[in-house]
Protein backbone atom coordinates (compact mmCIF):
# COMPACT_ATOMS: atom_id res chain seq x y z
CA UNK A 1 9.17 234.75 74.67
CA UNK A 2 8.33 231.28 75.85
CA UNK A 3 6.96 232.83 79.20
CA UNK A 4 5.08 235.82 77.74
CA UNK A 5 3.10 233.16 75.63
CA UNK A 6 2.37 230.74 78.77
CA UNK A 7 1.42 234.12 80.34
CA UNK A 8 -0.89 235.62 77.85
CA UNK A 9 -2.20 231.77 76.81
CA UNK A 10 -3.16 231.27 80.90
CA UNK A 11 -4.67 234.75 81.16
CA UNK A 12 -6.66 233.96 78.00
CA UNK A 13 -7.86 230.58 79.68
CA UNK A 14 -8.39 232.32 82.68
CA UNK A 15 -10.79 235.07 80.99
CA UNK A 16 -12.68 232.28 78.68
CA UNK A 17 -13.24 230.78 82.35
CA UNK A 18 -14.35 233.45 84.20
CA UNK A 19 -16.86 234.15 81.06
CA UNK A 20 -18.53 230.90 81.60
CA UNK A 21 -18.68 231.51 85.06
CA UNK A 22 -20.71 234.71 84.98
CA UNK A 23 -23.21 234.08 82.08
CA UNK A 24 -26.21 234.12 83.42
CA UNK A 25 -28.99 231.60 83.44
CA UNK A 26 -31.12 231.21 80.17
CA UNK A 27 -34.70 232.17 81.36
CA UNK A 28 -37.36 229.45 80.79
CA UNK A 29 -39.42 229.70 77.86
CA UNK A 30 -42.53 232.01 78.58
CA UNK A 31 -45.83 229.75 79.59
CA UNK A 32 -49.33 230.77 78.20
CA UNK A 33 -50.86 233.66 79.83
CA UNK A 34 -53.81 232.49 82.56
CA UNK A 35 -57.05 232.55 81.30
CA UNK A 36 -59.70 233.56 84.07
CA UNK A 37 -63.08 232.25 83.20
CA UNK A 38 -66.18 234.33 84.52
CA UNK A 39 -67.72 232.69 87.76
CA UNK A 40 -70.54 229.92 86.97
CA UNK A 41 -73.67 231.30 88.07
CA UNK A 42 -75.00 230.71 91.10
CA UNK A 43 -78.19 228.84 92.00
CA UNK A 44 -79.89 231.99 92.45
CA UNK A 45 -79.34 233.65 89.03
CA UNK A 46 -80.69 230.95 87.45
CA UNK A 47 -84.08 230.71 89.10
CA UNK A 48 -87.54 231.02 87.08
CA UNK A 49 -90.54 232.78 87.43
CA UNK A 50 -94.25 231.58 86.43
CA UNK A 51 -96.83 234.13 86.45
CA UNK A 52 -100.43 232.53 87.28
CA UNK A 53 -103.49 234.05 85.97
CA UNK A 54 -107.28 233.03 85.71
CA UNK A 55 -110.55 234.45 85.08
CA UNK A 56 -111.82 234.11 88.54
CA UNK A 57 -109.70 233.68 91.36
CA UNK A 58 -108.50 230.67 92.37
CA UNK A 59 -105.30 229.40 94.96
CA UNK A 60 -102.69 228.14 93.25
CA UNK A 61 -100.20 225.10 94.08
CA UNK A 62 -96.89 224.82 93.11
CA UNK A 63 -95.47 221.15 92.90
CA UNK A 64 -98.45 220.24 95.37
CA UNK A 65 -97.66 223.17 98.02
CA UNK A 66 -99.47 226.14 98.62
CA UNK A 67 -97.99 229.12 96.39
CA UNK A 68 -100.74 231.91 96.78
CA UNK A 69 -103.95 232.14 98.29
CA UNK A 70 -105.64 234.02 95.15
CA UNK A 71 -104.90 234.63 91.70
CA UNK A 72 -103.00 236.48 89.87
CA UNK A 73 -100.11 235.01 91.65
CA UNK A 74 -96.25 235.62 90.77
CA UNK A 75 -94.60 232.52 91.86
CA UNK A 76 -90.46 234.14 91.48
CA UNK A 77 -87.33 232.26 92.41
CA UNK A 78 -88.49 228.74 90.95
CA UNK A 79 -85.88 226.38 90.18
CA UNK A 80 -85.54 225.17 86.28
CA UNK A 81 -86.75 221.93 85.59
CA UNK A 82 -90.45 220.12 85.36
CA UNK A 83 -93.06 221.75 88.03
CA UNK A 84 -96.58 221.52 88.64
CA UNK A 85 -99.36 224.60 88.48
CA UNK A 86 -102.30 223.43 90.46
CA UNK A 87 -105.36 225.89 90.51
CA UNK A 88 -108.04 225.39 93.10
CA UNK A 89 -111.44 226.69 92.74
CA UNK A 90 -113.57 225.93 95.70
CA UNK A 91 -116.71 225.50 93.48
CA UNK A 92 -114.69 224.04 90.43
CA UNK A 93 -112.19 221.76 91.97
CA UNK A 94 -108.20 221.55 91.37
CA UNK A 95 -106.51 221.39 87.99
CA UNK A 96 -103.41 220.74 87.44
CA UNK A 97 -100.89 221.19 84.10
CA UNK A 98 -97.25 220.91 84.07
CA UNK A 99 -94.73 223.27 83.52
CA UNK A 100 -90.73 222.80 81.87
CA UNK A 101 -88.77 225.87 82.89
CA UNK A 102 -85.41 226.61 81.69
CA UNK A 103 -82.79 228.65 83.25
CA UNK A 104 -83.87 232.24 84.26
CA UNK A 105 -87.07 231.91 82.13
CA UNK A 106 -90.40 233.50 83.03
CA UNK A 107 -93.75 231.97 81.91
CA UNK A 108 -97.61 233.25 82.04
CA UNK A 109 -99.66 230.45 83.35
CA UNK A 110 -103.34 230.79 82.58
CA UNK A 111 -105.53 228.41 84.50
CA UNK A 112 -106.86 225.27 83.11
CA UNK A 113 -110.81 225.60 82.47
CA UNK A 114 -111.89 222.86 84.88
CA UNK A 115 -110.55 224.95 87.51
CA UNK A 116 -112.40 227.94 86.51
CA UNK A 117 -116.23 227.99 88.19
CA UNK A 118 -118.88 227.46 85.69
């Protein structure tokens, strides 16, 4: 009896140890699903627009550069930020007013008087 206990005490070790050997790995904990922000917008998207209008036509400037030769004038892909609006009347002489744009915004522009001939 002595033997068939050794026997059946070594095939139980034997199991138990072949047990261990086939468990598989614990899987790791799952992470937090990726969250995919939308793309920034580019430059372009977030231009501005100023529409220029006067009474009489005048050329109009934009930050000191020529813009259009007569008004009304649609100045389109302007950058946000502070800009100039120069209108020049050849009988009136250039006025200039400043503009704050924000992101993608569009403004109407009238003319300052002193630009408008009198």
């Amino acid at each position: 009896m002595k033997g068939m206990h050794r026997s059946i005490a070594y095939s139980l070790g034997l199991a138990l140890a072949l047990a261990a050997c086939s468990k598989k790995p614990v899987p790791p904990p799952p992470t937090e699903p990726k969250v995919t922000m939308p793309p920034e917008p580019t430059a372009a998207a977030l231009k501005s627009s100023i529409h220029v209008t006067s009474p009489t036509p005048v050329k109009v400037l934009l930050d000191g550069k020529p813009a259009c030769d007569t008004t009304p004038c649609e100045l389109n892909d302007v950058p946000p930020g502070d800009h100039d609006v120069t209108c020049v009347d050849p009988d009136g002489g250039p006025a200039t007013s400043g503009v704050t744009l924000g992101e993608g915004q569009h403004v109407e522009q009238i003319c300052p008087s002193n630009a408008i001939r009198r």
